[in-house]
N, C-alpha and C. Protein backbone atom coordinates (compact mmCIF):
# COMPACT_ATOMS: atom_id res chain seq x y z
N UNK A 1 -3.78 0.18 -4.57
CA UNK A 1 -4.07 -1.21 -4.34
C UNK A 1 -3.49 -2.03 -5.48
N UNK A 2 -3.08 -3.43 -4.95
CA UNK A 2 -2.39 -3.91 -6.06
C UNK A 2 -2.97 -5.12 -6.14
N UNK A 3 -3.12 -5.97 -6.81
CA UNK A 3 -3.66 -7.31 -7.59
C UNK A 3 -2.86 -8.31 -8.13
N UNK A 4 -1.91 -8.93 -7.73
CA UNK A 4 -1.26 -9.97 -8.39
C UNK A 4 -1.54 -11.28 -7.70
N UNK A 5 -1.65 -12.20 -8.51
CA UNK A 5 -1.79 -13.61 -8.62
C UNK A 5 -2.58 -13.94 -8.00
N UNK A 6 -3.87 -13.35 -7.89
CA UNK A 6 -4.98 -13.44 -7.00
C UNK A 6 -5.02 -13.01 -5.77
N UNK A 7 -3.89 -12.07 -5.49
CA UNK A 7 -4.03 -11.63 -4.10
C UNK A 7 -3.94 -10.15 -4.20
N UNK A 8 -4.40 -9.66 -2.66
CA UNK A 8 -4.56 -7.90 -3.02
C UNK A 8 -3.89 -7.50 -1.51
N UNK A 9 -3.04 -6.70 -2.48
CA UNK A 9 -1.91 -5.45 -1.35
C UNK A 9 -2.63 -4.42 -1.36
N UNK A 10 -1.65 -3.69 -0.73
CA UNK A 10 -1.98 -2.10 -0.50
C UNK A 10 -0.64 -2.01 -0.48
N UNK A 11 -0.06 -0.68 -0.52
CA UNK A 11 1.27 -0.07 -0.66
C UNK A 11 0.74 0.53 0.22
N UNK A 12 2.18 1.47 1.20
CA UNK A 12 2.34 2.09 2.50
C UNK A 12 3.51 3.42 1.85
N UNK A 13 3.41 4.57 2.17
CA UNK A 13 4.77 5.27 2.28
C UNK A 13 5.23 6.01 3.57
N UNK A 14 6.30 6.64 3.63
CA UNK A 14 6.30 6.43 5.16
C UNK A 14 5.56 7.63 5.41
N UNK A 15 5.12 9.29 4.25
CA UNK A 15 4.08 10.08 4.85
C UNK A 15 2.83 9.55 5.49
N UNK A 16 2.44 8.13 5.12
CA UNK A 16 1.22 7.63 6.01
C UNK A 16 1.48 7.15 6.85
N UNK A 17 2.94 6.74 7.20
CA UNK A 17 2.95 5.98 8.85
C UNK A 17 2.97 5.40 8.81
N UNK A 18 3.16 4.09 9.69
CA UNK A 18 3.45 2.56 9.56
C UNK A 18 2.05 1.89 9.75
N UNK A 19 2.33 1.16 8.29
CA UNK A 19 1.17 0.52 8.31
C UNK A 19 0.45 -0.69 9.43
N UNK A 20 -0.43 -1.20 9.69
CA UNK A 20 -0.99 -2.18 10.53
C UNK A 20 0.23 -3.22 10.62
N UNK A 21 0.49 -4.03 11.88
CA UNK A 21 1.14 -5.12 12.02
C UNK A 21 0.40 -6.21 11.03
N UNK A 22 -1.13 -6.63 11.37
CA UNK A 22 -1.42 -7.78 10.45
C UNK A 22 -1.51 -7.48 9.20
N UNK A 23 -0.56 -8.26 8.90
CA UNK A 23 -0.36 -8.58 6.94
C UNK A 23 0.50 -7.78 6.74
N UNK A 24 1.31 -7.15 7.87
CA UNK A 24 2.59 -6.18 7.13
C UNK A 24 3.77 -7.69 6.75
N UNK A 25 3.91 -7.56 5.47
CA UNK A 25 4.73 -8.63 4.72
C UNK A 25 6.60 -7.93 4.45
N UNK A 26 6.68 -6.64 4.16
CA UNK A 26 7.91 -6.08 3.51
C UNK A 26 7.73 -4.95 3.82
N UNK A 27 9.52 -4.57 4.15
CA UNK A 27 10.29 -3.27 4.57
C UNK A 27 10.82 -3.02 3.83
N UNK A 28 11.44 -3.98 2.75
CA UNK A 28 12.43 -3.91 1.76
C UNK A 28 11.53 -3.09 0.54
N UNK A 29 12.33 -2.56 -0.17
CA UNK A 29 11.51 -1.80 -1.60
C UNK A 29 11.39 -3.30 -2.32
N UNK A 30 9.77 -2.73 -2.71
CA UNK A 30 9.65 -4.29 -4.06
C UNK A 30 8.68 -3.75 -5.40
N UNK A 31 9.48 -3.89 -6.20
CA UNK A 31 9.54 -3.20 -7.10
C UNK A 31 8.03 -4.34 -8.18
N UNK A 32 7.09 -3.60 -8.72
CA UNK A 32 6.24 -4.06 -9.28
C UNK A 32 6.17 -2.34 -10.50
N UNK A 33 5.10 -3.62 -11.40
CA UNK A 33 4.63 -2.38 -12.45
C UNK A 33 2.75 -2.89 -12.32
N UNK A 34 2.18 -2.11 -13.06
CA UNK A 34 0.98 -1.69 -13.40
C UNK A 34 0.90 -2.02 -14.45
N UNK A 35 -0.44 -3.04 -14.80
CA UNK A 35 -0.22 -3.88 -15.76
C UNK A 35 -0.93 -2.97 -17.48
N UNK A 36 -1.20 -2.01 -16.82
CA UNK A 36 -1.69 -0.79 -18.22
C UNK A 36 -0.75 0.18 -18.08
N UNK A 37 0.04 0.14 -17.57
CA UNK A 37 1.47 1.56 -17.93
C UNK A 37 2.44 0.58 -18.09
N UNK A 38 3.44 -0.60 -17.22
CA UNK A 38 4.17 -1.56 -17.39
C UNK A 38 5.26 -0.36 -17.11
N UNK A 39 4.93 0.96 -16.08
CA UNK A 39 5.77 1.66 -15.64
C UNK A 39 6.30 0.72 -14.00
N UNK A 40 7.57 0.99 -14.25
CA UNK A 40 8.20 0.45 -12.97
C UNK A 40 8.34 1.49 -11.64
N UNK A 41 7.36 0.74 -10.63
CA UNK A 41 7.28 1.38 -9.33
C UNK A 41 8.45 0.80 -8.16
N UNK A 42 7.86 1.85 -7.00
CA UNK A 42 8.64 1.15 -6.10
C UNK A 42 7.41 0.56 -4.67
N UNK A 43 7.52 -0.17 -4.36
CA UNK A 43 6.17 -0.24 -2.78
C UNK A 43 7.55 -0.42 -1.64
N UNK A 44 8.25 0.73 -0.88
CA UNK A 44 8.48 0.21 -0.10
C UNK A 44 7.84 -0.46 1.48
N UNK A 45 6.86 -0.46 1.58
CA UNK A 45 6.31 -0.95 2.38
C UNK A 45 4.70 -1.76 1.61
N UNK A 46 4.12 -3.06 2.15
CA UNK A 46 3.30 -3.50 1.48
C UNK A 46 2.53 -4.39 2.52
N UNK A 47 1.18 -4.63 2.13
CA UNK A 47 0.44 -5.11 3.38
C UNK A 47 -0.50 -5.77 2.45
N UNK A 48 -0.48 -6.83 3.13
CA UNK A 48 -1.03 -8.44 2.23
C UNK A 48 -2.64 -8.16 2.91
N UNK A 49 -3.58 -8.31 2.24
CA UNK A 49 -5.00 -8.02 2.86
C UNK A 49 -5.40 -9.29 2.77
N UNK A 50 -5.07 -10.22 1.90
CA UNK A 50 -5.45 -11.79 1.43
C UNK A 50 -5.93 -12.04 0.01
N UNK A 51 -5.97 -13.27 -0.10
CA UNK A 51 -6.97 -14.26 -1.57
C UNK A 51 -7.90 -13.47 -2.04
N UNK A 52 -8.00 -13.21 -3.01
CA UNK A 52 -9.31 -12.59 -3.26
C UNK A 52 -10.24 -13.69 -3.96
N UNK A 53 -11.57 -13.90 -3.37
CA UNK A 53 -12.19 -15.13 -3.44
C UNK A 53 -12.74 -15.27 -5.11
N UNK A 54 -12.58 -16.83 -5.44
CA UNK A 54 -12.74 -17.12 -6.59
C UNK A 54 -13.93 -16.32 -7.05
N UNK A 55 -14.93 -15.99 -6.25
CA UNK A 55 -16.63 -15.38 -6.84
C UNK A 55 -16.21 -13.89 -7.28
N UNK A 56 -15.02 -13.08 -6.67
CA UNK A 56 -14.57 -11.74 -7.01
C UNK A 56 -13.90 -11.97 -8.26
N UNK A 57 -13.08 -12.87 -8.27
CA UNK A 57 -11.77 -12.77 -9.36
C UNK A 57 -11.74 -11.93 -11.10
N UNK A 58 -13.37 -11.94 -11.19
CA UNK A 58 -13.88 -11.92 -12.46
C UNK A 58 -13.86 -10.68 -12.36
N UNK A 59 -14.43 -10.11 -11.30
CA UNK A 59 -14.70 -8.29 -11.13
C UNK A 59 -13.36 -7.80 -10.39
N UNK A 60 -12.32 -8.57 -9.90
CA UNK A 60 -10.99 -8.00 -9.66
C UNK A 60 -10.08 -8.52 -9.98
N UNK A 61 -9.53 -8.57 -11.20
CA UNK A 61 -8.68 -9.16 -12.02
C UNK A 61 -7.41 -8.15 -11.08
N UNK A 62 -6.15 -9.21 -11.50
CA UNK A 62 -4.70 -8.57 -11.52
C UNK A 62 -4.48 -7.61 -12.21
N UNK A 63 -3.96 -6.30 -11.28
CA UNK A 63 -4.26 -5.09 -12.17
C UNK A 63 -2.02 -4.75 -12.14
N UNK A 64 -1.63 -5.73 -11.11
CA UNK A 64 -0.01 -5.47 -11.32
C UNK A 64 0.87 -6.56 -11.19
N UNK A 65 1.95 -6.59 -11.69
CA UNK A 65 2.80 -7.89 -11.43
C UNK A 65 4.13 -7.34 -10.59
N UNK A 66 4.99 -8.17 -9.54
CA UNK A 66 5.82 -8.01 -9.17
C UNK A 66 7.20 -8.21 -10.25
N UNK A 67 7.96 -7.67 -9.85
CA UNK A 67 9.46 -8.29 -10.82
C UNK A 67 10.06 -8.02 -9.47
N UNK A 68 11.10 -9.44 -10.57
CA UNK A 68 12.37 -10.21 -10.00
C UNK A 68 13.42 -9.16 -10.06
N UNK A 69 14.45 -8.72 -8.48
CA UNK A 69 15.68 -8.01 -8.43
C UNK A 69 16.29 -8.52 -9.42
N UNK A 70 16.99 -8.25 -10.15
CA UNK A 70 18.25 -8.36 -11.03
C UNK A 70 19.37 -8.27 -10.30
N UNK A 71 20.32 -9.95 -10.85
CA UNK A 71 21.17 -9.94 -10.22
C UNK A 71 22.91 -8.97 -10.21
């Protein structure tokens, strides 16, 4: 599960199968790290679950950040 900018993914690979249509966002690989290793992953598949509400935010902080392709 992933946590950036107040919102929460899930990553998919294809041994689990294609994930749900709602909130499937990306096919493309998108590359994020983990904000306590700042090891670079890959999610090729990713599924937007939504906002995580201001009353959570405190007990589910951003635990990863996406990065920008390099041109």
């Amino acid at each position: 599960m992933l946590r950036v900018a107040g919102r929460h993914y899930l990553t998919w690979t294809a041994e689990q199968g294609c994930p749900p249509e709602t909130g499937f966002i990306c096919r493309a690989d998108r590359r994020y790290c983990l904000l306590e290793d700042e090891i670079v992953r890959v999610a090729p598949y990713l599924w937007l679950m939504g906002d995580i509400p201001d009353r959570f935010r405190e007990r589910l902080p951003d635990n990863a950040r996406f990065l920008e392709l390099e041109p």
